[in-house]
ModelCIF file with pLDDT and N, C-alpha, C, O atoms, coordinates in Angstrom:
data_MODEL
#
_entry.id   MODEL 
#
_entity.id                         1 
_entity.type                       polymer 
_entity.pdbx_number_of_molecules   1 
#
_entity_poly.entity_id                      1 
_entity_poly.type                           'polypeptide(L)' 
_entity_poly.nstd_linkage                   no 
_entity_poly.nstd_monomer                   no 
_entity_poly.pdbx_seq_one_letter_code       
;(UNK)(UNK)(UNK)(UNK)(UNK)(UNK)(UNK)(UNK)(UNK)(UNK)(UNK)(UNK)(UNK)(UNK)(UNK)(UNK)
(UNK)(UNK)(UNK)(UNK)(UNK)(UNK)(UNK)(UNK)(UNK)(UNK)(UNK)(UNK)(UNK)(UNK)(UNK)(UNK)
(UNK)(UNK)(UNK)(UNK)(UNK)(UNK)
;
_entity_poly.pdbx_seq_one_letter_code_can   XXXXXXXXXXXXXXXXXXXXXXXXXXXXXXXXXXXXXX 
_entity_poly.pdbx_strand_id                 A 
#
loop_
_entity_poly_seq.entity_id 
_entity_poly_seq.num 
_entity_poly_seq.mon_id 
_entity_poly_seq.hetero 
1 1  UNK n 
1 2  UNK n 
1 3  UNK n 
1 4  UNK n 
1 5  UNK n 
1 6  UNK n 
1 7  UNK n 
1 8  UNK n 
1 9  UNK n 
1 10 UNK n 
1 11 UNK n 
1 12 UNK n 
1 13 UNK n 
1 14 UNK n 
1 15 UNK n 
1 16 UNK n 
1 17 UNK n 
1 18 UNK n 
1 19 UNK n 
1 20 UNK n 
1 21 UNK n 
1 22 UNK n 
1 23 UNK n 
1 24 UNK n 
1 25 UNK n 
1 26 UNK n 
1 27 UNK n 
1 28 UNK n 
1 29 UNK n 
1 30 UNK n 
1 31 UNK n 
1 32 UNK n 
1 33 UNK n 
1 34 UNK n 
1 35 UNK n 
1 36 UNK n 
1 37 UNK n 
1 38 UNK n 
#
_struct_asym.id          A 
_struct_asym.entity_id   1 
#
loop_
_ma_qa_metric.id 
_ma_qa_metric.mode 
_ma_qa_metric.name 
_ma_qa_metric.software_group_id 
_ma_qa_metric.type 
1 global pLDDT . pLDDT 
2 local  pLDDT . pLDDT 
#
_ma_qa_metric_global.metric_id      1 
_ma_qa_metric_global.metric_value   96.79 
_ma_qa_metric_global.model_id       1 
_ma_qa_metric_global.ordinal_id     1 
#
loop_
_ma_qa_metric_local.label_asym_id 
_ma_qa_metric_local.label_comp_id 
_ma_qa_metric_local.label_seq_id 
_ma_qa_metric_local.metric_id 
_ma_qa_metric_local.metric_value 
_ma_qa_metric_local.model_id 
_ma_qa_metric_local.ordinal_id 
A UNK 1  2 90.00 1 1  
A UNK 2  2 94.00 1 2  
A UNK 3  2 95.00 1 3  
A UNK 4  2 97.00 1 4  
A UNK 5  2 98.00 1 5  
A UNK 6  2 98.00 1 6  
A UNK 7  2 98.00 1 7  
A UNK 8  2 98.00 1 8  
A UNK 9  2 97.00 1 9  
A UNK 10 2 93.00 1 10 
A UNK 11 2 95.00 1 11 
A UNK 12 2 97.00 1 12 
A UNK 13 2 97.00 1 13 
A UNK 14 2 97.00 1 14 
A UNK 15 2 98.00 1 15 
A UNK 16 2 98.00 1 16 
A UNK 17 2 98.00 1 17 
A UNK 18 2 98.00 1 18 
A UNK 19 2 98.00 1 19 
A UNK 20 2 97.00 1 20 
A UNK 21 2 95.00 1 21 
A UNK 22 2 93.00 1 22 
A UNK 23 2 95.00 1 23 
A UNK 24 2 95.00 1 24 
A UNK 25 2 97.00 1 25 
A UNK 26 2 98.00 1 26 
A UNK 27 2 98.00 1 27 
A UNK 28 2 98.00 1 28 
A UNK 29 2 98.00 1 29 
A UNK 30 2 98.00 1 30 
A UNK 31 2 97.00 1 31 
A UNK 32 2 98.00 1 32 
A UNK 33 2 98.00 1 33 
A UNK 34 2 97.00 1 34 
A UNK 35 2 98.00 1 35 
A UNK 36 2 98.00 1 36 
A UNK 37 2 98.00 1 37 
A UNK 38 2 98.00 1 38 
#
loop_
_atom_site.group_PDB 
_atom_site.id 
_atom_site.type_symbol 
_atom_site.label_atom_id 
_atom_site.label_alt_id 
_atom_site.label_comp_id 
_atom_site.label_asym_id 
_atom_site.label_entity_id 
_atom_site.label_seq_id 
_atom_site.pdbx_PDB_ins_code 
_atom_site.Cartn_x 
_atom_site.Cartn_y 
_atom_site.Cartn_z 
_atom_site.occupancy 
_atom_site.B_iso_or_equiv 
_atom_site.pdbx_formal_charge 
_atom_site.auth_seq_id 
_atom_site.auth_comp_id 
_atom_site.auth_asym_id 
_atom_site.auth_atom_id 
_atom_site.pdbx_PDB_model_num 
ATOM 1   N N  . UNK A 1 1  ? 13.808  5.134  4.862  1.00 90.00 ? 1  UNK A N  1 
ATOM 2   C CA . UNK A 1 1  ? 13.517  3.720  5.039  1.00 90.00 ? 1  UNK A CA 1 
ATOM 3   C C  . UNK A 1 1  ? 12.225  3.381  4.308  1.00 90.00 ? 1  UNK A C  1 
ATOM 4   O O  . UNK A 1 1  ? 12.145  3.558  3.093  1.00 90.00 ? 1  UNK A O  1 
ATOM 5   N N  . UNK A 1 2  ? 11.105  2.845  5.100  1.00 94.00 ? 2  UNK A N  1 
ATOM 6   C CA . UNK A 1 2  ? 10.127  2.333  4.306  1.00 94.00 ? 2  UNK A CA 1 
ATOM 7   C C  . UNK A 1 2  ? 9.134   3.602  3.441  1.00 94.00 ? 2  UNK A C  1 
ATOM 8   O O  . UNK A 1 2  ? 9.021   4.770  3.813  1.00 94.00 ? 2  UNK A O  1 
ATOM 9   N N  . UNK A 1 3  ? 8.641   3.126  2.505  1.00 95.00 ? 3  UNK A N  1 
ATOM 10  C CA . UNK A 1 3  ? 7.198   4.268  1.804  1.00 95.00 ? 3  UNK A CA 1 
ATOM 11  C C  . UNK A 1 3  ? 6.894   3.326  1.378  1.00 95.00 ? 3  UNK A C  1 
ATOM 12  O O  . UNK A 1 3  ? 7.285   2.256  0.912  1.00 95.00 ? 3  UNK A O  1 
ATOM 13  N N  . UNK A 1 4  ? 5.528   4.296  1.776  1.00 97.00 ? 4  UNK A N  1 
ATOM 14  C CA . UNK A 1 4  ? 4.056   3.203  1.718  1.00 97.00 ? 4  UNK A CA 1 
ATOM 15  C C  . UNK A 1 4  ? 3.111   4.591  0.806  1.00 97.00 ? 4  UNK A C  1 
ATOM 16  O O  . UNK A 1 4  ? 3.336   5.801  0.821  1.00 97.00 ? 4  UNK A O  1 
ATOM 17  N N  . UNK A 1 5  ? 2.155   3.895  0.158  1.00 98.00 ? 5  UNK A N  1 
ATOM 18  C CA . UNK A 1 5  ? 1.126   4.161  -0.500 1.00 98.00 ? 5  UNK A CA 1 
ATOM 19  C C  . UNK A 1 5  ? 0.028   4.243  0.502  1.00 98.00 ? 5  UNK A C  1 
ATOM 20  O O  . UNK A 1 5  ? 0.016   3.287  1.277  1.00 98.00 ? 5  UNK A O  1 
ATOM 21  N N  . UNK A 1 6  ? -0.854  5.095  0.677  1.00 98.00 ? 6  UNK A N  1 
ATOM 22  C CA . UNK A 1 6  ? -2.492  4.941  1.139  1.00 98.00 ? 6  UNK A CA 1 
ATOM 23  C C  . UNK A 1 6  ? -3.231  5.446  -0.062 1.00 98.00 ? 6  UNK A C  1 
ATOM 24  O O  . UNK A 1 6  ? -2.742  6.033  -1.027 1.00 98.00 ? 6  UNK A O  1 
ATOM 25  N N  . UNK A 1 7  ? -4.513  5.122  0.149  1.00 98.00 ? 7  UNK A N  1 
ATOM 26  C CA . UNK A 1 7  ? -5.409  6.043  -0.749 1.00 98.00 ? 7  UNK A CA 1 
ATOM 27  C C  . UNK A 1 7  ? -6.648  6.390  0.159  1.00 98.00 ? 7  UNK A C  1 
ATOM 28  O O  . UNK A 1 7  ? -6.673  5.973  1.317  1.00 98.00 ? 7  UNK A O  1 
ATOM 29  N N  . UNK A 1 8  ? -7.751  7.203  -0.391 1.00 98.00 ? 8  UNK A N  1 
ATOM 30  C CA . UNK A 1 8  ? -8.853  7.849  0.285  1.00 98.00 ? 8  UNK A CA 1 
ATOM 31  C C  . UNK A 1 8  ? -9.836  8.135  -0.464 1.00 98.00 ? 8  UNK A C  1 
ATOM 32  O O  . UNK A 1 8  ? -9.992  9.153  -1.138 1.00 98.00 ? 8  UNK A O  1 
ATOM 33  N N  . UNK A 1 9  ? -10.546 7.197  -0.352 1.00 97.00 ? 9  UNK A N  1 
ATOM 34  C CA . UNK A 1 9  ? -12.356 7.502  -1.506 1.00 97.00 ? 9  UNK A CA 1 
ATOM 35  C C  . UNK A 1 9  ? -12.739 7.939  -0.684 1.00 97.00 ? 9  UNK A C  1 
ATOM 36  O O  . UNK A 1 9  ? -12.529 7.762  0.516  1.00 97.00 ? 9  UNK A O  1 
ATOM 37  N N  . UNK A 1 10 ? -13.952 9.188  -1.720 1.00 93.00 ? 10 UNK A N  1 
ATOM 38  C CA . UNK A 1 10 ? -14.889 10.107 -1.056 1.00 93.00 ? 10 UNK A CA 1 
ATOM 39  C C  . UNK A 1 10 ? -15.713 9.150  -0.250 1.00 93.00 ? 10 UNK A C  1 
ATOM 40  O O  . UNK A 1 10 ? -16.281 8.136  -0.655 1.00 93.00 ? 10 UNK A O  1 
ATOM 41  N N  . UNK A 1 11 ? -15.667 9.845  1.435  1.00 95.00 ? 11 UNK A N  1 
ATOM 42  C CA . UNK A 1 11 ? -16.572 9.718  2.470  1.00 95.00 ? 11 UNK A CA 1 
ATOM 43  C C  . UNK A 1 11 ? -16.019 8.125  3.156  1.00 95.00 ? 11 UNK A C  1 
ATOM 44  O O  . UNK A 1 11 ? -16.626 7.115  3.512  1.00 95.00 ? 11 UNK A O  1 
ATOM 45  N N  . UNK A 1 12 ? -14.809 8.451  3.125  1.00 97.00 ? 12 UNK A N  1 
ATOM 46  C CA . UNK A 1 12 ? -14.060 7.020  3.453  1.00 97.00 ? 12 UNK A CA 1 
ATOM 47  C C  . UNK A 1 12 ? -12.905 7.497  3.831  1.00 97.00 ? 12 UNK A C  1 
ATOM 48  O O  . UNK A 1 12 ? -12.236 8.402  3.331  1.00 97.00 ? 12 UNK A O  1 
ATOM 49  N N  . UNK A 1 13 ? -12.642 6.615  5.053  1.00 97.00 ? 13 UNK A N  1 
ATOM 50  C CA . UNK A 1 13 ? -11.280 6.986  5.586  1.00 97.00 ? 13 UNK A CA 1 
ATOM 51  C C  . UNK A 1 13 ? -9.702  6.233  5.164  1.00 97.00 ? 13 UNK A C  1 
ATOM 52  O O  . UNK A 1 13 ? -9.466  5.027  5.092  1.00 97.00 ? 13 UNK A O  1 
ATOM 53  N N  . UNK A 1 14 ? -8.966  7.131  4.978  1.00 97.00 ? 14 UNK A N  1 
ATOM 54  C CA . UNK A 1 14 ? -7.875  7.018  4.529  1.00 97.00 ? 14 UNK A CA 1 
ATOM 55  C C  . UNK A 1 14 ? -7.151  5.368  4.965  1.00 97.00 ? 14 UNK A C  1 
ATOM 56  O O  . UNK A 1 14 ? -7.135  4.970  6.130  1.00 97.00 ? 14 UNK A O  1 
ATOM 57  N N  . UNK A 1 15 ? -6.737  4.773  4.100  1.00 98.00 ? 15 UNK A N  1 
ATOM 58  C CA . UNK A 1 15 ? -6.042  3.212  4.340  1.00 98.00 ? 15 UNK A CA 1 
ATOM 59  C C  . UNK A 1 15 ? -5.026  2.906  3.291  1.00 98.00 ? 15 UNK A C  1 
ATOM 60  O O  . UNK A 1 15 ? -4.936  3.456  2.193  1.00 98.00 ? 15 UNK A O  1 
ATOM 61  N N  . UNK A 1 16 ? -4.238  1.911  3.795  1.00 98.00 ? 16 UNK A N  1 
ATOM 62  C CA . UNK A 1 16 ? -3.351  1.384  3.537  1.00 98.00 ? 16 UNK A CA 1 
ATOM 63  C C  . UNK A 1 16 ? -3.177  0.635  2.228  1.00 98.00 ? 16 UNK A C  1 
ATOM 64  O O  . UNK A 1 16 ? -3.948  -0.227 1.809  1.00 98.00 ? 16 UNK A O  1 
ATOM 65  N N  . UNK A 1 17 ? -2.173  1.026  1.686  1.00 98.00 ? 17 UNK A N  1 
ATOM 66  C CA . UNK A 1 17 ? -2.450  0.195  0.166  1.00 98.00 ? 17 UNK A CA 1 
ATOM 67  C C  . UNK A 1 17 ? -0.941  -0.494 0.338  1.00 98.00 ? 17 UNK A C  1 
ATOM 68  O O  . UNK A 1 17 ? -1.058  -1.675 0.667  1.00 98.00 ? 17 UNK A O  1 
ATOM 69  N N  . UNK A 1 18 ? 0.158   -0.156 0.230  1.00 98.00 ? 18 UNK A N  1 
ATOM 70  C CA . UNK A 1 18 ? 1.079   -1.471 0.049  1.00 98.00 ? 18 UNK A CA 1 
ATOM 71  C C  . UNK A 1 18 ? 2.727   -0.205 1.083  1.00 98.00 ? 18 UNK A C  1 
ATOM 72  O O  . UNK A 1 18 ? 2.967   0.952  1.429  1.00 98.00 ? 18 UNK A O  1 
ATOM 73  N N  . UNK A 1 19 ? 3.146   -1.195 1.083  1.00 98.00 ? 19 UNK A N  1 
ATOM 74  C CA . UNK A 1 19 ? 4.626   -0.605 1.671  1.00 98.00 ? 19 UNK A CA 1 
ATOM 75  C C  . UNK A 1 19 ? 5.971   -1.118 1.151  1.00 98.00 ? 19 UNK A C  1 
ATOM 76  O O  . UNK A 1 19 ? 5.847   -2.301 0.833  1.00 98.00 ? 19 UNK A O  1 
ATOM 77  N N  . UNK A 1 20 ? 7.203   -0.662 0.951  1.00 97.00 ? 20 UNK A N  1 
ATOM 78  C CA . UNK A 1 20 ? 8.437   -1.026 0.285  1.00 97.00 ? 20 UNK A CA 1 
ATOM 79  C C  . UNK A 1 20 ? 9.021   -0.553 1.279  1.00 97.00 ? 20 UNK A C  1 
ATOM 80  O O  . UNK A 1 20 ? 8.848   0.615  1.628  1.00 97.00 ? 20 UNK A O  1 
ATOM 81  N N  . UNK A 1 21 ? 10.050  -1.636 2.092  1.00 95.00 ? 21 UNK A N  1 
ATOM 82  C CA . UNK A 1 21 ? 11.241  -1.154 2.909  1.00 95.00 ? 21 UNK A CA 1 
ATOM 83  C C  . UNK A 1 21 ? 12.472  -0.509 1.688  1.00 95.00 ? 21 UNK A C  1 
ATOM 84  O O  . UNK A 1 21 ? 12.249  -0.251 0.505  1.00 95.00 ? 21 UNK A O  1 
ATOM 85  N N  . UNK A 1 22 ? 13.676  -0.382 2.380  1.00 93.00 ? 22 UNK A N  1 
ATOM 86  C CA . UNK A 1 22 ? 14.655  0.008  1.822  1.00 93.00 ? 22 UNK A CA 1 
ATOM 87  C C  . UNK A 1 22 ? 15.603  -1.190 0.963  1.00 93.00 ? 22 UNK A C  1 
ATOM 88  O O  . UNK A 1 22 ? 16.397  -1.013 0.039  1.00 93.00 ? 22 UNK A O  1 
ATOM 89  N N  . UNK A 1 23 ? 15.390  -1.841 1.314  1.00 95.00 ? 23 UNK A N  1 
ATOM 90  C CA . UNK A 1 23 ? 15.718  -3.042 0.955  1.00 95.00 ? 23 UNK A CA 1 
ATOM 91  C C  . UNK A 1 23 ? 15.093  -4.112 -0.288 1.00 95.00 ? 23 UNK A C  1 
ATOM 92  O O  . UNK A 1 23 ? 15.482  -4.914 -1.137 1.00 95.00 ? 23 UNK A O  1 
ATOM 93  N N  . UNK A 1 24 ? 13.657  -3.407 0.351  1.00 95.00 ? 24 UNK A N  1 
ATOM 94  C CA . UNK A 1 24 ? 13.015  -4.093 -1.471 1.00 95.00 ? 24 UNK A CA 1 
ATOM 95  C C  . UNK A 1 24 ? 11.409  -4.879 -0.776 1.00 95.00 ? 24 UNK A C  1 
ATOM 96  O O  . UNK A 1 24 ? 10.312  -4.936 -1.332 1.00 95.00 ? 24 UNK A O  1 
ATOM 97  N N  . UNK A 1 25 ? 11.856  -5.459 0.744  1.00 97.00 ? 25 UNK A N  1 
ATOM 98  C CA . UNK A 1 25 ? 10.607  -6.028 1.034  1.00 97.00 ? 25 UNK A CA 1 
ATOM 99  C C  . UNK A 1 25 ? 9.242   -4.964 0.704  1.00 97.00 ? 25 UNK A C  1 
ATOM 100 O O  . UNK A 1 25 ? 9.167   -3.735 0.725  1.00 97.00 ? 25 UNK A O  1 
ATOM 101 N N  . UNK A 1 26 ? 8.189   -6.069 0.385  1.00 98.00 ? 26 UNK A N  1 
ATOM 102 C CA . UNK A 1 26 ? 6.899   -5.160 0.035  1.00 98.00 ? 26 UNK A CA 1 
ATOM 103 C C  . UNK A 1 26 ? 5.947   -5.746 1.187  1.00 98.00 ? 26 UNK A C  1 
ATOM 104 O O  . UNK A 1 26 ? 6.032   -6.775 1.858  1.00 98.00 ? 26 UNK A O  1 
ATOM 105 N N  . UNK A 1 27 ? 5.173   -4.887 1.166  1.00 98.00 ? 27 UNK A N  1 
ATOM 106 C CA . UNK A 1 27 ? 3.718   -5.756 1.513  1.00 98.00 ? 27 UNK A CA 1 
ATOM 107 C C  . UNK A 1 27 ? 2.740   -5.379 1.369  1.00 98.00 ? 27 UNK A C  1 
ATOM 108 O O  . UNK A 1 27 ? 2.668   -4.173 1.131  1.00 98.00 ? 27 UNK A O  1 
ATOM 109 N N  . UNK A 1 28 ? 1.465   -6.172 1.428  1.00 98.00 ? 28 UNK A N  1 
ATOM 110 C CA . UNK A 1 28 ? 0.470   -5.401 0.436  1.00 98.00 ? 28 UNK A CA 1 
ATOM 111 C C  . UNK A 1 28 ? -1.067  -5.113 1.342  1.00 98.00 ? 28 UNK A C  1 
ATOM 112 O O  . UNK A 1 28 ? -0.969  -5.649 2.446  1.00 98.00 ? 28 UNK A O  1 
ATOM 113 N N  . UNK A 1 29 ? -2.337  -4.464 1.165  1.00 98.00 ? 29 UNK A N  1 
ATOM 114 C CA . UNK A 1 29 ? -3.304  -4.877 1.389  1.00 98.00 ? 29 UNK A CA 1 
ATOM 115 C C  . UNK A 1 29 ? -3.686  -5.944 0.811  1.00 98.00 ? 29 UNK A C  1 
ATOM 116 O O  . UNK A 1 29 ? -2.848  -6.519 0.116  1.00 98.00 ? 29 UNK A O  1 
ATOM 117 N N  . UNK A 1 30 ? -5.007  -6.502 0.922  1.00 98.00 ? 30 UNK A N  1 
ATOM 118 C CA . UNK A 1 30 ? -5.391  -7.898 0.821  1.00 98.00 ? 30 UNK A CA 1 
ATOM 119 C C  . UNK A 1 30 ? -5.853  -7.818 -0.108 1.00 98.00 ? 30 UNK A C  1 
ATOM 120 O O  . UNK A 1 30 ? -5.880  -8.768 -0.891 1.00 98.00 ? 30 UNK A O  1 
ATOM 121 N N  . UNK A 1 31 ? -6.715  -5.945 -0.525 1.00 97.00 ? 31 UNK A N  1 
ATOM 122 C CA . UNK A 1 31 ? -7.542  -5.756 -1.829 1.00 97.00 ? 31 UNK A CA 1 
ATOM 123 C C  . UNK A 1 31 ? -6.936  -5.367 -2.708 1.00 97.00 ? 31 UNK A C  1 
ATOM 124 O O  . UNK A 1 31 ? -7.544  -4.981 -3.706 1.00 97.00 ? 31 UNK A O  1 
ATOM 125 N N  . UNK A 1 32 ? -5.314  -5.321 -2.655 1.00 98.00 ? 32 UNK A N  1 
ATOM 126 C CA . UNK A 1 32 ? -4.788  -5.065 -4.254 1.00 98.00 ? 32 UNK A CA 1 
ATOM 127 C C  . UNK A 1 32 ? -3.861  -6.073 -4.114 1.00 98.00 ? 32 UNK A C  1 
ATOM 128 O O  . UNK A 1 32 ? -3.292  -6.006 -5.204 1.00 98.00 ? 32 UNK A O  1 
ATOM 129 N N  . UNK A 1 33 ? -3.129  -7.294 -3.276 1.00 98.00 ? 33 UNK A N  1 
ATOM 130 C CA . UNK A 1 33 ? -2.483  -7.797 -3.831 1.00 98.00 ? 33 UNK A CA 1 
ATOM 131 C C  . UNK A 1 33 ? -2.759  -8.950 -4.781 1.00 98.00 ? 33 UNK A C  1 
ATOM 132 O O  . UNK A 1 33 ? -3.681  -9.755 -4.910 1.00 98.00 ? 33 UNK A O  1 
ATOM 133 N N  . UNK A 1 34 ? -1.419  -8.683 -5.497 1.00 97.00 ? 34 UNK A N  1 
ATOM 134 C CA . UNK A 1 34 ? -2.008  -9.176 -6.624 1.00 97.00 ? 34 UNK A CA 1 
ATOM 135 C C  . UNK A 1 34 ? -1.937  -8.549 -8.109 1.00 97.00 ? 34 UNK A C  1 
ATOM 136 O O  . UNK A 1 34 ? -1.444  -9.076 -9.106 1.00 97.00 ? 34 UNK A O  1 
ATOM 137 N N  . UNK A 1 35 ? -2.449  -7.504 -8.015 1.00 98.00 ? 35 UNK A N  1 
ATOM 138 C CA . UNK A 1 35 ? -3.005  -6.420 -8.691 1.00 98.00 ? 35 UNK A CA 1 
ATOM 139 C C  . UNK A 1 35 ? -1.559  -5.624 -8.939 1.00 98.00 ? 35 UNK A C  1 
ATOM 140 O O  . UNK A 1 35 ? -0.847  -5.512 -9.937 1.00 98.00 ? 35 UNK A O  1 
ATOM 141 N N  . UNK A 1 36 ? -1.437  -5.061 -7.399 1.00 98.00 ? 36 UNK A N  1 
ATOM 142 C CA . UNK A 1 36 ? -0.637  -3.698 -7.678 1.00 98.00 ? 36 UNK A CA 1 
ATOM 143 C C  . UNK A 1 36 ? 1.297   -4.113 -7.235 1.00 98.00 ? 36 UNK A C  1 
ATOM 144 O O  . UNK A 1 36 ? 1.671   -5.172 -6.731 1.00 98.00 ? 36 UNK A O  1 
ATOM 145 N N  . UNK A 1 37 ? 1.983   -3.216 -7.525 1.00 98.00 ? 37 UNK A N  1 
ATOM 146 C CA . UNK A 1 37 ? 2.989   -3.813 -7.472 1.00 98.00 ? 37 UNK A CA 1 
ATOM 147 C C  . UNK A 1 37 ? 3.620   -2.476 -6.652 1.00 98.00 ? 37 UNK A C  1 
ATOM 148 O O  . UNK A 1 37 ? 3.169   -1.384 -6.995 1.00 98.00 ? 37 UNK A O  1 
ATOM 149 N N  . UNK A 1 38 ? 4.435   -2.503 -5.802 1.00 98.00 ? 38 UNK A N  1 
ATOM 150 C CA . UNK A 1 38 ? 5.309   -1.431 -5.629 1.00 98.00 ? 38 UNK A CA 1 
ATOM 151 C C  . UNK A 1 38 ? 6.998   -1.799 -5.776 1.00 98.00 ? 38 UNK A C  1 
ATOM 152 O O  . UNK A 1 38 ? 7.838   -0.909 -5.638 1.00 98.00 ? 38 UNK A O  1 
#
């Protein structure tokens, strides 16, 4: 079903970058949409 992206900069905790259901819906953080596409 869904996959999602996180990422993790040094001395920073791991977060959320965007998600794709199976179906196609996306959704994004606030600091890449826009930007990034999945």
């Amino acid at each position: 079903d869904t996959m999602r992206w996180y990422r993790q900069a040094p001395g920073k905790q791991r977060e959320y970058v965007a998600s794709i259901s199976r179906t196609g819906l996306s959704n994004y953080a606030g600091t890449v949409k826009g930007r990034f596409t999945i």
